[in-house]
Protein backbone atom coordinates (compact mmCIF):
# COMPACT_ATOMS: atom_id res chain seq x y z
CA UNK A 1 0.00 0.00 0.00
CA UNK A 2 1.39 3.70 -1.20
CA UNK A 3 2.21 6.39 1.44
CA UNK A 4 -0.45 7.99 -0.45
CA UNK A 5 -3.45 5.68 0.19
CA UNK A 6 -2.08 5.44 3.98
CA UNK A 7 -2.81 9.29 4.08
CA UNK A 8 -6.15 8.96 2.50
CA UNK A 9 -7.39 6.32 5.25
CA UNK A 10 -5.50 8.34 8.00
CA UNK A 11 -7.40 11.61 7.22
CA UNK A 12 -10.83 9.63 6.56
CA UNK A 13 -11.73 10.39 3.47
CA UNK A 14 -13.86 7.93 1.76
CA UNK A 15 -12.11 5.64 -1.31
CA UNK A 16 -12.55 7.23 -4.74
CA UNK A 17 -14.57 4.81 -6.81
CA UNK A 18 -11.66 4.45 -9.29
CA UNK A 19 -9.10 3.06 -6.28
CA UNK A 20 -11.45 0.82 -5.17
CA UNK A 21 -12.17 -0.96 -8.55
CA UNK A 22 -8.33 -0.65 -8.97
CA UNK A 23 -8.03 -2.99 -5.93
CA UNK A 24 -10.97 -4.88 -6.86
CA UNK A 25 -9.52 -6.08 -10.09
CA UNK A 26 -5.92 -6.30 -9.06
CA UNK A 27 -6.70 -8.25 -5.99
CA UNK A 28 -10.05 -9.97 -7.04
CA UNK A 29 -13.76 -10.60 -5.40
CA UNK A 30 -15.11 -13.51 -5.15
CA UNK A 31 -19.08 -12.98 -4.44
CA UNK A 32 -21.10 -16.24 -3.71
CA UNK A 33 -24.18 -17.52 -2.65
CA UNK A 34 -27.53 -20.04 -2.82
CA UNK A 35 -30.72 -19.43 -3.80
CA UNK A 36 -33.68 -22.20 -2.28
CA UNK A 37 -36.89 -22.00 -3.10
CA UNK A 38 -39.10 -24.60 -1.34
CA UNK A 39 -42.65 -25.58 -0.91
CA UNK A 40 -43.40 -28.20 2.27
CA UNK A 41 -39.99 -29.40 2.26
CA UNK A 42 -40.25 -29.68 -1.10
CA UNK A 43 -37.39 -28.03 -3.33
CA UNK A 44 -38.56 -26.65 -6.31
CA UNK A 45 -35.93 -24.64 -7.59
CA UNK A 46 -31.98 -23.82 -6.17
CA UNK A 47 -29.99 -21.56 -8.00
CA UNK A 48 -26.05 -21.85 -7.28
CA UNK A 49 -24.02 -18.44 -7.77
CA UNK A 50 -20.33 -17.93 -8.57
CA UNK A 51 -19.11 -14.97 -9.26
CA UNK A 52 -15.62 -13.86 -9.70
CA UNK A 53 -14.50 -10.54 -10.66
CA UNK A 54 -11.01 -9.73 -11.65
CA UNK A 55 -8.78 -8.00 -14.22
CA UNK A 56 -8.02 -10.57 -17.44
CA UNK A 57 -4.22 -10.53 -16.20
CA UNK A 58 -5.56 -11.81 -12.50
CA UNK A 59 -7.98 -13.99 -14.34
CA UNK A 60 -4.61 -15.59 -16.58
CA UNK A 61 -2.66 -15.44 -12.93
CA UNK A 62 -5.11 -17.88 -11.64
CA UNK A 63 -5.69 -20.61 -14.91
CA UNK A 64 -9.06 -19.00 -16.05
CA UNK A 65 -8.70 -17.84 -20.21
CA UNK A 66 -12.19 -19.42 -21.00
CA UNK A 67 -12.10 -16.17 -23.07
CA UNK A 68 -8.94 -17.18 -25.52
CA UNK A 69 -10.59 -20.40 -26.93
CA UNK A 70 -13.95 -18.92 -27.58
CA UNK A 71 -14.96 -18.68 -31.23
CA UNK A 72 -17.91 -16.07 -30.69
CA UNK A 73 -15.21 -13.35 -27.93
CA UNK A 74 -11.66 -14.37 -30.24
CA UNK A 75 -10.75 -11.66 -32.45
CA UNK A 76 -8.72 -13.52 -34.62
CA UNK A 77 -12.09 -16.17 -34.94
CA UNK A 78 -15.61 -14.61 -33.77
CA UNK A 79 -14.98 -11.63 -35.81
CA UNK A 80 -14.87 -13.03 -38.91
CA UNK A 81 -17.94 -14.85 -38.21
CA UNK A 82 -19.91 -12.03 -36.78
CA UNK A 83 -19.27 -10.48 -39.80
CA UNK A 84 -20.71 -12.88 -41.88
CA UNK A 85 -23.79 -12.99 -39.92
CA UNK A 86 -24.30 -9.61 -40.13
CA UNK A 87 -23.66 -9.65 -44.02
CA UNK A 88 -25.88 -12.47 -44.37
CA UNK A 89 -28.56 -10.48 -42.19
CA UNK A 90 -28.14 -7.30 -44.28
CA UNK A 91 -28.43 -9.46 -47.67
CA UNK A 92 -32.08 -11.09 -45.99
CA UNK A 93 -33.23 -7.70 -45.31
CA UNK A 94 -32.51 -6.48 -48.82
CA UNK A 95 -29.78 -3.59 -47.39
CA UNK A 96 -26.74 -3.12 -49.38
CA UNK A 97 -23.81 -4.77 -47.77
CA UNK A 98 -20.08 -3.87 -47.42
CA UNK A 99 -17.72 -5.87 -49.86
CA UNK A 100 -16.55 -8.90 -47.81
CA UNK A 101 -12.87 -8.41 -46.46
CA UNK A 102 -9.96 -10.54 -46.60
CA UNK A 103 -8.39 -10.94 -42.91
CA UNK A 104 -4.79 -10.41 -43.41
C-alpha cells in the first residue's frame, strides 16, 4: 500500500470509486451464494451463484482464459464470423452490404 493511500485512510476520506475498482480487479472478489426456493420441504428450484470478478491478467494469474478459446469473444475467430452474420442479415433484409474483407 502507497504512502499515499495510507494518508487517505488516515485523514478519513472515503475511497474514490476508481481506487477501489483498482483494488478490486488487481486483488479480485469472489461474491457467492444459494438461492432455495421450497414448498413443504419440497425443493422446487436452487440456484447456485459464482461470481468472480477480476482483471483478465488476474484472471490468466489464476488458470481462467475461458475467453482465448472462444470462437464467438476471439478476435482472430468470432470476428470473422460475426461479420458474416451480419452480411448475411443485411443481404435477408434487402440492405446493401459492405464488400466482404480478406483478414490479413
Amino acid at each position: 500500500m502507497s504512502s499515499r493511500e495510507l494518508e487517505g485512510y488516515r485523514s478519513g476520506q472515503p475511497a474514490q470509486l476508481a481506487d477501489v475498482l483498482e483494488r478490486v480487479l488487481d486483488k479480485g472478489i469472489v461474491i457467492a451464494g444459494d438461492i432455495q426456493i421450497n414448498l413443504l420441504d419440497i425443493e422446487l428450484l436452487t440456484v447456485k451463484i459464482r461470481l468472480l470478478i477480476a482483471s483478465a491478467d488476474k484472471a490468466r494469474e489464476m488458470g481462467i482464459d475461458w475467453w482465448e478459446g472462444d470462437a464467438f469473444l476471439s478476435k482472430r475467430n468470432g470476428q470473422g464470423e460475426l461479420e458474416e452474420r451480419l452480411r448475411k442479415l443485411e443481404e435477408a433484409a434487402g440492405l446493401p452490404t459492405s464488400p466482404k474483407q480478406e483478414s490479413g
